[in-house]
C-alpha atoms as a PDB file:
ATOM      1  CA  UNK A   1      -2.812  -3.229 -19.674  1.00  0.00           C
ATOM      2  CA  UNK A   2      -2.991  -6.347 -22.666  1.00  0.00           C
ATOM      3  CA  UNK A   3      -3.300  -3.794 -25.281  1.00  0.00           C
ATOM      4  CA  UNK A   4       0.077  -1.953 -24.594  1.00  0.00           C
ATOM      5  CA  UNK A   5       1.955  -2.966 -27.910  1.00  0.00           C
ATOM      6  CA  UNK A   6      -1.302  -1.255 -30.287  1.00  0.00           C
ATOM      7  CA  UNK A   7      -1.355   1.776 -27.812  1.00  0.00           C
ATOM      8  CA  UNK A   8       2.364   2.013 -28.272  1.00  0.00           C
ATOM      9  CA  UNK A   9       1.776   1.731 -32.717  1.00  0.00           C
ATOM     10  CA  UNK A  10      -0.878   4.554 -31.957  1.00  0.00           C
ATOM     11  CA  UNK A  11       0.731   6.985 -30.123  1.00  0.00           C
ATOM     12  CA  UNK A  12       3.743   7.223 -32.049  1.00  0.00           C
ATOM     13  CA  UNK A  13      35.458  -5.311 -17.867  1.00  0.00           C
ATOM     14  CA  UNK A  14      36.996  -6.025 -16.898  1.00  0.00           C
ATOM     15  CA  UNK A  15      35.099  -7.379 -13.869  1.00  0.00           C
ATOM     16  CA  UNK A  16      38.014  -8.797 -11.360  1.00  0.00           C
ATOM     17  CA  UNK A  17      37.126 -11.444  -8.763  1.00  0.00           C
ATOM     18  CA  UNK A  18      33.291 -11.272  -9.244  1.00  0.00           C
ATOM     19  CA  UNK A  19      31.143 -14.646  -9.131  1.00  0.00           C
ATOM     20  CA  UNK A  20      29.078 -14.809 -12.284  1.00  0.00           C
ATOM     21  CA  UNK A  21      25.829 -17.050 -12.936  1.00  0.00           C
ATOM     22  CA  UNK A  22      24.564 -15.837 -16.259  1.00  0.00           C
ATOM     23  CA  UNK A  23      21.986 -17.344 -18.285  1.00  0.00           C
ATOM     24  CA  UNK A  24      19.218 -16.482 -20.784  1.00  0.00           C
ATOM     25  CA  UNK A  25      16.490 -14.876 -19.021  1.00  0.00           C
ATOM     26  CA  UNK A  26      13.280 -16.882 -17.622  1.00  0.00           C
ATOM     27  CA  UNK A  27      10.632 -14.689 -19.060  1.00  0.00           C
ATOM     28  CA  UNK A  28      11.759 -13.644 -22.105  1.00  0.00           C
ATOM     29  CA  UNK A  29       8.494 -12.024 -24.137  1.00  0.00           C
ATOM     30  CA  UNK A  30       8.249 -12.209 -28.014  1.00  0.00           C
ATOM     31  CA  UNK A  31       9.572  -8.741 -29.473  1.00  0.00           C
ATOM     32  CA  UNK A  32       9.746  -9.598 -32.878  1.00  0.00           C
ATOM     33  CA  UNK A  33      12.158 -10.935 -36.300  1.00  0.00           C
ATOM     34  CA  UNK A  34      16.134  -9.809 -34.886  1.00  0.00           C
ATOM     35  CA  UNK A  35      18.923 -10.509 -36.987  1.00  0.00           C
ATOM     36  CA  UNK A  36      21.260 -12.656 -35.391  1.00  0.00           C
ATOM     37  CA  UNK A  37      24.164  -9.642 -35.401  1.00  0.00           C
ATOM     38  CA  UNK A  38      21.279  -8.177 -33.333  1.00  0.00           C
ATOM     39  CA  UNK A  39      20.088 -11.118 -31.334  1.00  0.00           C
ATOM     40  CA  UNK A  40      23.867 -11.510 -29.693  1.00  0.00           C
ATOM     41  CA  UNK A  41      24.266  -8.060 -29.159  1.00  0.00           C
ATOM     42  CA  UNK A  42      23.222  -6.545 -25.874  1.00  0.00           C
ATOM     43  CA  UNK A  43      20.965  -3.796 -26.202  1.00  0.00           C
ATOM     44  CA  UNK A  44      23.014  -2.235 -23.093  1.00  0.00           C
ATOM     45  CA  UNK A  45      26.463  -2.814 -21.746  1.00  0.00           C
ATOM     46  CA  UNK A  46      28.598  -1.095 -19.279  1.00  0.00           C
ATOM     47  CA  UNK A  47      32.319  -1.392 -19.648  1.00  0.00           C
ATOM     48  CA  UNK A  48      34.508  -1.657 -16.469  1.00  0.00           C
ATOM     49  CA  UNK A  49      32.257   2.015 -15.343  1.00  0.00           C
ATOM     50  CA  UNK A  50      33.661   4.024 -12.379  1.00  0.00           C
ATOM     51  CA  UNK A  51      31.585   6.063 -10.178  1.00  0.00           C
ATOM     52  CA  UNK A  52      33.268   9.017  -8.463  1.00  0.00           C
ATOM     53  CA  UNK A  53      32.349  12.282  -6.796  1.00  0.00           C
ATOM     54  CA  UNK A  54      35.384  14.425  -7.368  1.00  0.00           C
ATOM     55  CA  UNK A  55      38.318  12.565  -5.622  1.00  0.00           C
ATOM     56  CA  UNK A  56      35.709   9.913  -4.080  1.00  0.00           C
ATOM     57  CA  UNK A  57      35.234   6.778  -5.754  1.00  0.00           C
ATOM     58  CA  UNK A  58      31.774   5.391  -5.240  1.00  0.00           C
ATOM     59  CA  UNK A  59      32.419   1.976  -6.910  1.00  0.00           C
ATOM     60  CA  UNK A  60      35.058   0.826  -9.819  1.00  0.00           C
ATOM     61  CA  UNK A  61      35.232  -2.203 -12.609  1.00  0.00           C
ATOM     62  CA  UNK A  62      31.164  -1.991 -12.733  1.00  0.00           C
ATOM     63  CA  UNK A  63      30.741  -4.437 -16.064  1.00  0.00           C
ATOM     64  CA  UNK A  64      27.484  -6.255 -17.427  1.00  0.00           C
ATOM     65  CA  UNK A  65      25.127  -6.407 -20.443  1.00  0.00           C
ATOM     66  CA  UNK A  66      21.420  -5.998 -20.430  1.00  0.00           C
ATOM     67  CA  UNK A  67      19.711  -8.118 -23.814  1.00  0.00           C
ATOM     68  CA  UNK A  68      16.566  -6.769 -25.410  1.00  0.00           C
ATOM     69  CA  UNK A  69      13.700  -7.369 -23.385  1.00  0.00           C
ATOM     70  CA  UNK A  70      15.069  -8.288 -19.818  1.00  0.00           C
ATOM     71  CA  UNK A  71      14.637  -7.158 -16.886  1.00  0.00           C
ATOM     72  CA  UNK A  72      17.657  -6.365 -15.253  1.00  0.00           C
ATOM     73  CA  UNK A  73      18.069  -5.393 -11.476  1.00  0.00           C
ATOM     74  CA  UNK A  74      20.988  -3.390  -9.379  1.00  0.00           C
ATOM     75  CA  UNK A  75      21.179  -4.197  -6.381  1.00  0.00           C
ATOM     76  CA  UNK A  76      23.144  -3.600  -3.242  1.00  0.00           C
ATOM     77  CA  UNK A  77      23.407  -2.530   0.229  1.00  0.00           C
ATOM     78  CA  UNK A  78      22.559   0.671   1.051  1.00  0.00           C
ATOM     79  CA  UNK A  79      25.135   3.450  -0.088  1.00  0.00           C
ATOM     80  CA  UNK A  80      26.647   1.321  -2.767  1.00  0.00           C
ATOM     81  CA  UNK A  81      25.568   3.574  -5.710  1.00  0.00           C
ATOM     82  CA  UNK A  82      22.832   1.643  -7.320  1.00  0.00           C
ATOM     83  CA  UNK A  83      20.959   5.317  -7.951  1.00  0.00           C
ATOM     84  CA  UNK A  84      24.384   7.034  -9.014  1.00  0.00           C
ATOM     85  CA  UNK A  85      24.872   4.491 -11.319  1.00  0.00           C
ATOM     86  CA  UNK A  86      21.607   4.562 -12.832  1.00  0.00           C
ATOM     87  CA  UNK A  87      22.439   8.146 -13.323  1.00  0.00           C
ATOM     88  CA  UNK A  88      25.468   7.458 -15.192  1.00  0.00           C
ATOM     89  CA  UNK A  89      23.450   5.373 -17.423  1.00  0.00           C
ATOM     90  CA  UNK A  90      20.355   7.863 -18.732  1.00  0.00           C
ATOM     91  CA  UNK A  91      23.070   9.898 -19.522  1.00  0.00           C
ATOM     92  CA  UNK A  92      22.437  12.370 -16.130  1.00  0.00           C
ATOM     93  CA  UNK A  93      26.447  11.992 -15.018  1.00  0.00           C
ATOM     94  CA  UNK A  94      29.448  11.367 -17.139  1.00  0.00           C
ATOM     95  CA  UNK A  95      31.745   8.162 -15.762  1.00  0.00           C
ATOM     96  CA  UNK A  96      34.729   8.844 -14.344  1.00  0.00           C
ATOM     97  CA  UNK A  97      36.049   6.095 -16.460  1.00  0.00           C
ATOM     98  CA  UNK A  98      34.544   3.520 -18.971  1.00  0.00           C
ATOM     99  CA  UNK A  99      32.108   2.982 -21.112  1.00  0.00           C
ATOM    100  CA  UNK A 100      28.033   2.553 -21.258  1.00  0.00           C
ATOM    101  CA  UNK A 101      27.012   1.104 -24.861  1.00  0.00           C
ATOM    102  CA  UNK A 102      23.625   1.152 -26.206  1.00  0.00           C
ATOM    103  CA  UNK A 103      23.301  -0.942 -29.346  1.00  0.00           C
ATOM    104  CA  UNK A 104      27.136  -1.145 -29.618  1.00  0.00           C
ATOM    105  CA  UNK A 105      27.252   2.697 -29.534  1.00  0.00           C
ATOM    106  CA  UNK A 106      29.347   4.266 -26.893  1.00  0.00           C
ATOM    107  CA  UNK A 107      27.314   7.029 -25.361  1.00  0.00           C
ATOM    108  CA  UNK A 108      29.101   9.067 -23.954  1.00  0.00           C
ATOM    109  CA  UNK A 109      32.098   9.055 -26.582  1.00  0.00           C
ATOM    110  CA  UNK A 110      28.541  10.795 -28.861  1.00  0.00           C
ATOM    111  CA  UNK A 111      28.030  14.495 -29.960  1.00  0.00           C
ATOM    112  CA  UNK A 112      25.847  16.022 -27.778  1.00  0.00           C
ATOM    113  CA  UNK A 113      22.731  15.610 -30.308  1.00  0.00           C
ATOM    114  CA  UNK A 114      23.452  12.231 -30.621  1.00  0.00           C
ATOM    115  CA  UNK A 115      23.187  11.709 -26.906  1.00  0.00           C
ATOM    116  CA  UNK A 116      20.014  13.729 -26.856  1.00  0.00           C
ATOM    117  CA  UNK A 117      18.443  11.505 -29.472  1.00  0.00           C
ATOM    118  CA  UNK A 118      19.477   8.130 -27.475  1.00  0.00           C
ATOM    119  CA  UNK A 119      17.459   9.612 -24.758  1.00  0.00           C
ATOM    120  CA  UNK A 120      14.778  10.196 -26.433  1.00  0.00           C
ATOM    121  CA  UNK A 121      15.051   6.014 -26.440  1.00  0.00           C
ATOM    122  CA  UNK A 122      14.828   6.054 -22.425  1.00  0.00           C
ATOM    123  CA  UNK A 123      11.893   6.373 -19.919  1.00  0.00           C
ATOM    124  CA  UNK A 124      12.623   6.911 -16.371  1.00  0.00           C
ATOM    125  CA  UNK A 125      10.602   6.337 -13.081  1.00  0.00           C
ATOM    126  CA  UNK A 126      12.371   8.042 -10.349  1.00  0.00           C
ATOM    127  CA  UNK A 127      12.109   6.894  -6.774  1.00  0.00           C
ATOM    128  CA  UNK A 128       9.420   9.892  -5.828  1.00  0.00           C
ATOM    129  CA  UNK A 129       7.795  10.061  -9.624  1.00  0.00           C
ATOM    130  CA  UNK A 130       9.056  13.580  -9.513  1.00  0.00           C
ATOM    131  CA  UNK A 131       5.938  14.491 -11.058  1.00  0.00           C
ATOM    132  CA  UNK A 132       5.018  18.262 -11.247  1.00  0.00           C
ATOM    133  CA  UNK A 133       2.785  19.593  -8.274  1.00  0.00           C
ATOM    134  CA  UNK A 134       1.734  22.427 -10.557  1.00  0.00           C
ATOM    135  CA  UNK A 135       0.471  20.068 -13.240  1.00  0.00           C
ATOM    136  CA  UNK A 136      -2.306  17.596 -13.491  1.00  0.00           C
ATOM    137  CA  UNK A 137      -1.525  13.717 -13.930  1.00  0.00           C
ATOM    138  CA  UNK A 138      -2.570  14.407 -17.337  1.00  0.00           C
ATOM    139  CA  UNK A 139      -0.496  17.633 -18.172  1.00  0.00           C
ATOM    140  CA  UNK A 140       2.514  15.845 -16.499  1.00  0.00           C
ATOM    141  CA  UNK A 141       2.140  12.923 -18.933  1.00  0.00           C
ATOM    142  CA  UNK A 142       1.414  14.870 -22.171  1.00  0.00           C
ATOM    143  CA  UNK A 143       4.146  17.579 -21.414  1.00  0.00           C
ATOM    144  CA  UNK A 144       7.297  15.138 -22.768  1.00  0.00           C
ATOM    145  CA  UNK A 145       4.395  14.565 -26.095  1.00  0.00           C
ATOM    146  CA  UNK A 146       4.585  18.166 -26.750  1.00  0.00           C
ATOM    147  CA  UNK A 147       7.831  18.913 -25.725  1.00  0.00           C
ATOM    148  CA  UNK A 148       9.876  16.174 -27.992  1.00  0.00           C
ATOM    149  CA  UNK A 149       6.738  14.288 -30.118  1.00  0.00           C
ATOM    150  CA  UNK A 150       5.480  17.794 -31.542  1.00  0.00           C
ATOM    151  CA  UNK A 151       1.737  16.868 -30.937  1.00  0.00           C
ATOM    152  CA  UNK A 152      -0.539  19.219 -30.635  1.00  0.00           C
ATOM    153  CA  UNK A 153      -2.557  19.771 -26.898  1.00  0.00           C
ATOM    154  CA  UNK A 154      -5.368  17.922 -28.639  1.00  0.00           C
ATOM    155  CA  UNK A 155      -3.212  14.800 -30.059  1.00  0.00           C
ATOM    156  CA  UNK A 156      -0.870  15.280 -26.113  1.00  0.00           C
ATOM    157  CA  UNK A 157      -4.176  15.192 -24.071  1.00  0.00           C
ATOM    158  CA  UNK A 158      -5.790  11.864 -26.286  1.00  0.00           C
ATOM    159  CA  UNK A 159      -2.067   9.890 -25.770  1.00  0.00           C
ATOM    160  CA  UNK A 160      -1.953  10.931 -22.314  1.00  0.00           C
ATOM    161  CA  UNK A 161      -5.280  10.152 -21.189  1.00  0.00           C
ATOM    162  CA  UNK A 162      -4.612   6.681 -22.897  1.00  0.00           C
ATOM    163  CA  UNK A 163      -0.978   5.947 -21.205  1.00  0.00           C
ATOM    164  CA  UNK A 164      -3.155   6.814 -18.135  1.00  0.00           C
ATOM    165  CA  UNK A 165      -5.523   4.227 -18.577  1.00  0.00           C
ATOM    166  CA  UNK A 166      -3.103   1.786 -19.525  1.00  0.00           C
ATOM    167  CA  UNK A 167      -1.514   1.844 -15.794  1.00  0.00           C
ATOM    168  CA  UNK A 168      -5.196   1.879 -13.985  1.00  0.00           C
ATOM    169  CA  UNK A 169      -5.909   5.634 -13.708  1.00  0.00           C
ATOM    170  CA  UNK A 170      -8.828   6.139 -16.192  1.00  0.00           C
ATOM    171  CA  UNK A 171     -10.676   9.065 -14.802  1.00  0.00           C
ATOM    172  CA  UNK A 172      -7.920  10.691 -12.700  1.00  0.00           C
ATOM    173  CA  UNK A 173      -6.419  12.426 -15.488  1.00  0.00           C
ATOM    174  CA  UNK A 174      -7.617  16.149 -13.907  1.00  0.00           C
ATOM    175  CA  UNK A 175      -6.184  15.230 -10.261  1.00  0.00           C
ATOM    176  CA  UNK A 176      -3.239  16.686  -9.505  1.00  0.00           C
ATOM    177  CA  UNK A 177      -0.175  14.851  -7.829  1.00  0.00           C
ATOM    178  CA  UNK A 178      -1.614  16.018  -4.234  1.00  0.00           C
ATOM    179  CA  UNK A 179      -4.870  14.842  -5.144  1.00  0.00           C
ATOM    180  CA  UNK A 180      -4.033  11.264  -5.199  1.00  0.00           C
ATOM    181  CA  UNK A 181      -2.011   8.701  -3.317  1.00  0.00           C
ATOM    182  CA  UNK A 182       1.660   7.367  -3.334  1.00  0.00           C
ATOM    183  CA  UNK A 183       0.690   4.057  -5.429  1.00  0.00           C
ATOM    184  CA  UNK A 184      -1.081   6.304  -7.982  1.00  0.00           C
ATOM    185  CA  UNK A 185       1.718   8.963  -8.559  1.00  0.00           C
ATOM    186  CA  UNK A 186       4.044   5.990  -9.288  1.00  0.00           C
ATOM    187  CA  UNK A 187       1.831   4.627 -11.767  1.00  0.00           C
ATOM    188  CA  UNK A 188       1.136   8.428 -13.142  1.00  0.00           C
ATOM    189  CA  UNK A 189       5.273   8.282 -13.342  1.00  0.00           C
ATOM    190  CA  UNK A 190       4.850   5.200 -15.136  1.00  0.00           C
ATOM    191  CA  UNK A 191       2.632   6.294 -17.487  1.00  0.00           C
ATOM    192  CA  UNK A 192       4.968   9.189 -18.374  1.00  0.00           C
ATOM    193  CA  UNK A 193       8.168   7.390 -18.384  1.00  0.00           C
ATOM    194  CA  UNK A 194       5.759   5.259 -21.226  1.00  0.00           C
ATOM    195  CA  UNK A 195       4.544   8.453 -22.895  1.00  0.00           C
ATOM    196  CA  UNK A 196       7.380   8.479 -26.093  1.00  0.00           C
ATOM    197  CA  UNK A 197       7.431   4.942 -26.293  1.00  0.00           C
ATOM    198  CA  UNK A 198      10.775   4.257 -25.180  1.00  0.00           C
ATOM    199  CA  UNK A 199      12.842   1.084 -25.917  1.00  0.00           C
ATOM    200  CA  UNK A 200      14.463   1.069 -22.163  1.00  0.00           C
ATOM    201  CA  UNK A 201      12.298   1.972 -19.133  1.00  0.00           C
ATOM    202  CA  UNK A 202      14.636   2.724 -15.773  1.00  0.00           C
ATOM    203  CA  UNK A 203      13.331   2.426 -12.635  1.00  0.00           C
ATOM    204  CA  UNK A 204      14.475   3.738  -9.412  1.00  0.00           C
ATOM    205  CA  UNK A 205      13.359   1.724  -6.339  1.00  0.00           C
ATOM    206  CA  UNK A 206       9.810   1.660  -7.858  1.00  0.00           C
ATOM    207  CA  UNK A 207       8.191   0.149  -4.535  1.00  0.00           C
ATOM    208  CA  UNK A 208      10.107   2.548  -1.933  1.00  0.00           C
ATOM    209  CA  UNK A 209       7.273   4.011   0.209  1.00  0.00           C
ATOM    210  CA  UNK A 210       4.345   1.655  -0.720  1.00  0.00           C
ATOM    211  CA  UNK A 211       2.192  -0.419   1.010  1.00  0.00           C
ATOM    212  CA  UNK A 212       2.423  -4.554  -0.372  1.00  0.00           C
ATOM    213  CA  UNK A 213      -0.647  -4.132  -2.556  1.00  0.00           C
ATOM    214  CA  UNK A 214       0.165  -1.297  -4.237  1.00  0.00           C
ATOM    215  CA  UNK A 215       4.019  -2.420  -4.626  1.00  0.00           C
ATOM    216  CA  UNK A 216       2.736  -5.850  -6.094  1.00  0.00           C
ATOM    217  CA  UNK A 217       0.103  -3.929  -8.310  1.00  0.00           C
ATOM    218  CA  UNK A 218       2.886  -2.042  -9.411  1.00  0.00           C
ATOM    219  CA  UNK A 219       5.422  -5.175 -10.022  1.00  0.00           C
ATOM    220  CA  UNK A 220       2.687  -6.332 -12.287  1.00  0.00           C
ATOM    221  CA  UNK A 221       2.125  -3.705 -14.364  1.00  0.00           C
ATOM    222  CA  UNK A 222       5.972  -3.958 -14.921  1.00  0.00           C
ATOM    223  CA  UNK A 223       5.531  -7.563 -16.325  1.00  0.00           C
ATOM    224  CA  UNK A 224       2.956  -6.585 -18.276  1.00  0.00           C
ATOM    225  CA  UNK A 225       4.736  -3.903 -19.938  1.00  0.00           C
ATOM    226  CA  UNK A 226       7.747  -6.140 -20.867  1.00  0.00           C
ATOM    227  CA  UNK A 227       5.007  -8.512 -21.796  1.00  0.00           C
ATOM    228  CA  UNK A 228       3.025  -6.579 -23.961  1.00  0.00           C
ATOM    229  CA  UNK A 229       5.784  -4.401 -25.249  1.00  0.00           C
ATOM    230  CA  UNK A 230       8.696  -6.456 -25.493  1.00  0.00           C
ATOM    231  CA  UNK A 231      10.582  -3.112 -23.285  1.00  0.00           C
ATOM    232  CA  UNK A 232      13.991  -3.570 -22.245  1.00  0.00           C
ATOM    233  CA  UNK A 233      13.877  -2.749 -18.472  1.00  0.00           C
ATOM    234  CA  UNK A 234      16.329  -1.569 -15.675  1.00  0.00           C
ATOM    235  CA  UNK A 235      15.103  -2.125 -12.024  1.00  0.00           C
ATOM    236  CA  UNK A 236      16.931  -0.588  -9.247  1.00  0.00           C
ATOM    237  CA  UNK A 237      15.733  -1.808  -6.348  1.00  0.00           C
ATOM    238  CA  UNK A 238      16.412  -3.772  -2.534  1.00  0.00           C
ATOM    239  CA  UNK A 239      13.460  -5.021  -2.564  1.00  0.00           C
ATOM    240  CA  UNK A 240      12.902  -8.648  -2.263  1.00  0.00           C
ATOM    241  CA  UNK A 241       9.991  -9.707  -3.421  1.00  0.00           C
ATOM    242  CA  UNK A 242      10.259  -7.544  -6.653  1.00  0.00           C
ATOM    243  CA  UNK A 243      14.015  -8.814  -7.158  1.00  0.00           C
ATOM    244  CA  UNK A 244      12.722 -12.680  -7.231  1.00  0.00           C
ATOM    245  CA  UNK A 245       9.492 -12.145  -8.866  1.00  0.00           C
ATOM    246  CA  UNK A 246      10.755  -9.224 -11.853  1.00  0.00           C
ATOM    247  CA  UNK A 247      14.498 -10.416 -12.405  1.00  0.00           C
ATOM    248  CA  UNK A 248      15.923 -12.310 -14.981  1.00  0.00           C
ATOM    249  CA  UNK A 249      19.354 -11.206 -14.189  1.00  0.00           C
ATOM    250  CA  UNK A 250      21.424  -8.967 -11.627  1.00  0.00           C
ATOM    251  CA  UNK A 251      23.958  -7.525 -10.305  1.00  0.00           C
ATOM    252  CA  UNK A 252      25.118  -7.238  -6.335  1.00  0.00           C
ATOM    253  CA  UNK A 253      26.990  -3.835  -6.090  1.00  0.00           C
ATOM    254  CA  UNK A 254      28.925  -3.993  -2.363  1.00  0.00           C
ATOM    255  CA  UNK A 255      29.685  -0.749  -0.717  1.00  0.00           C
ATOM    256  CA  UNK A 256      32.987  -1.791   1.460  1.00  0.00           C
ATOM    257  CA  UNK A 257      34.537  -3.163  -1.257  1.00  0.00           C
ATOM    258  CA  UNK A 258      32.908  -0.349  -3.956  1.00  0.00           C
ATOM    259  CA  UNK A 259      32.884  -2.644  -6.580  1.00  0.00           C
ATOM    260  CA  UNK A 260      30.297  -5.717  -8.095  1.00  0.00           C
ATOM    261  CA  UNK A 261      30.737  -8.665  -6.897  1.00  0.00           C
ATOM    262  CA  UNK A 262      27.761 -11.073  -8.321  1.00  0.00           C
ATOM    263  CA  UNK A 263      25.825 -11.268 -10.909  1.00  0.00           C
ATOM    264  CA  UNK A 264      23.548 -13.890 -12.626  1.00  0.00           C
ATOM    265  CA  UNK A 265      19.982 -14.684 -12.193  1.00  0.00           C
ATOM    266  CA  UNK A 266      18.496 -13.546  -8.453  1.00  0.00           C
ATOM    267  CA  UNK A 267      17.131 -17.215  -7.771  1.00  0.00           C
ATOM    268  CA  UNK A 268      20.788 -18.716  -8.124  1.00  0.00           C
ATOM    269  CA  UNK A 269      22.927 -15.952  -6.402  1.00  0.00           C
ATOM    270  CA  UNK A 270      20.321 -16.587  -3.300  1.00  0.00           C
ATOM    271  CA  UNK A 271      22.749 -19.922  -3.293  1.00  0.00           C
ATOM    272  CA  UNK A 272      25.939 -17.728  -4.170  1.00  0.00           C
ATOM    273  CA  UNK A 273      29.431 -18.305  -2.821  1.00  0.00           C
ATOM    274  CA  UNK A 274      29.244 -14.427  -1.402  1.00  0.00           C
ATOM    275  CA  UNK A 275      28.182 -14.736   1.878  1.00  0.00           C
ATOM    276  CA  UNK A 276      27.358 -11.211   1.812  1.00  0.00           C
ATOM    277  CA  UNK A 277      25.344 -11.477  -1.472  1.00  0.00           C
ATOM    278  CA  UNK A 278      23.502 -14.810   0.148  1.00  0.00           C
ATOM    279  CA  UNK A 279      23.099 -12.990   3.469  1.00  0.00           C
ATOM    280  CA  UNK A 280      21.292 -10.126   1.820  1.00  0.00           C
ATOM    281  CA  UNK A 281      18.954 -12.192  -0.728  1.00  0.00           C
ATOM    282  CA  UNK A 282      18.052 -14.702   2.291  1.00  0.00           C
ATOM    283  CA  UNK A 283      17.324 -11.731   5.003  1.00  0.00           C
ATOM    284  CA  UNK A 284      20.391 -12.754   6.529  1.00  0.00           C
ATOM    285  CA  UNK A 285      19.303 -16.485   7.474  1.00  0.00           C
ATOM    286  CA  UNK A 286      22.465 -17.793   6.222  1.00  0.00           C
END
């Protein structure tokens, strides 16, 4: 997984009554000359966002910025719209009101190609990989090289084979999703979410469903990416372990209330003035 940066060069608010504890992110990795418009510009930001089904508002005045190469978590209790949100960022459901920026762009103020292209910029790992049953690991992977790289089988088969490698599954490239366990269809996710390079990698409660090993294994592989790759990443997730050991910063979306009401860096809001937000990042030993 140390060699993901050449594999990458050869594969082609308004937020109202919220505690904030922001600071520059612990474990920042190296990603290269920025100018300094583009060093103090986030590479994400969502503008006082509103999540609604129809008449039913999920949560309101969502605000925060994501930098280049930080890990960023949503989290909440369960209900609050961490997933729906994530789905209003990758473009997958239109706001009911505000803004998500990417590079100072406004997506979904876009044309429609434009929006495709930006998409082209994201990788997602959804909770159940949502890999094809149909497919091998290593069709599933090559099928978004085809589909938006233009590669050829050949040149689809040879990337996907490596991005397979890259997250531990060298030699289960003709398995099928079946064929292998939960742990290893994340990781075949992974690797396909990887497959176009992208600059932002979502993920969407990476660990549900795994045993600790494979969770940690996959928390790692995580780190490494940002690591070796410098990727911009978006973690939605309840999980403990991964919020403390992947997070530079968060945010605490609260499902009575259906709006944000922390963010800053996990370690600190364990200490935060919320009880609810201290309750939940402590296993309720308050």
């Amino acid at each position: 997984m140390s060699d993901l940066r050449s594999s990458s060069q050869a594969s082609e608010g308004a937020t109202h009554g919220i505690l904030r504890l922001d600071g520059p992110p612990s474990r920042r990795s190296s990603i290269g000359p920025e100018s300094a418009t583009d060093a103090n510009r986030p590479q994400v930001e969502v503008r006082d966002v509103t999540l609604a089904y129809g008449p039913e508002v999920i949560q309101s005045g969502i605000a925060f910025s994501v930098r280049k190469g930080e890990i960023f978590v949503i989290m909440g209790d369960s209900g609050c719209g961490k997933s729906t949100l994530m789905r209003h960022m990758i473009g997958l459901q239109r706001p009911a009101r505000g803004e998500v920026l990417y590079n100072g762009r406004s997506f979904w103020s876009a044309q429609e190609d434009e929006r495709d292209r930006l998409m082209l910029k994201f990788g997602v790992l959804y909770q159940d990989a949502a890999l094809f049953s149909g497919m091998t690991l290593e069709e599933n992977v090559g099928l978004p090289l085809e589909e938006h790289a233009r590669l050829k089988p050949s040149e689809a088969r040879d990337v996907a084979r490596l991005k397979l490698a890259l997250v531990g599954l060298g030699g289960f490239e003709e398995f099928y999703p079946s064929e292998v366990s939960g742990g290893m269809r994340k990781r075949a996710g992974l690797a396909r979410a990887m497959a176009l390079d992208p600059e932002i990698l979502f993920f969407d409660e990476p660990s549900a469903g795994l045993d600790p090993l494979s969770a940690r294994l996959l928390d790692d592989l995580i780190l490494e990416l940002r690591a070796s790759a410098g990727t911009t990443i978006v973690l939605v997730t309840h999980e403990l372990s991964s919020i403390f050991e992947l997070g530079d910063n968060a945010v605490f979306l609260d499902a009575e209330r259906r709006t944000m009401i922390a963010q800053g860096k996990p370690a600190e809001l364990r200490e935060s003035g919320e009880p609810k937000v201290k309750a939940f990042l402590s296993r309720g030993r308050v």
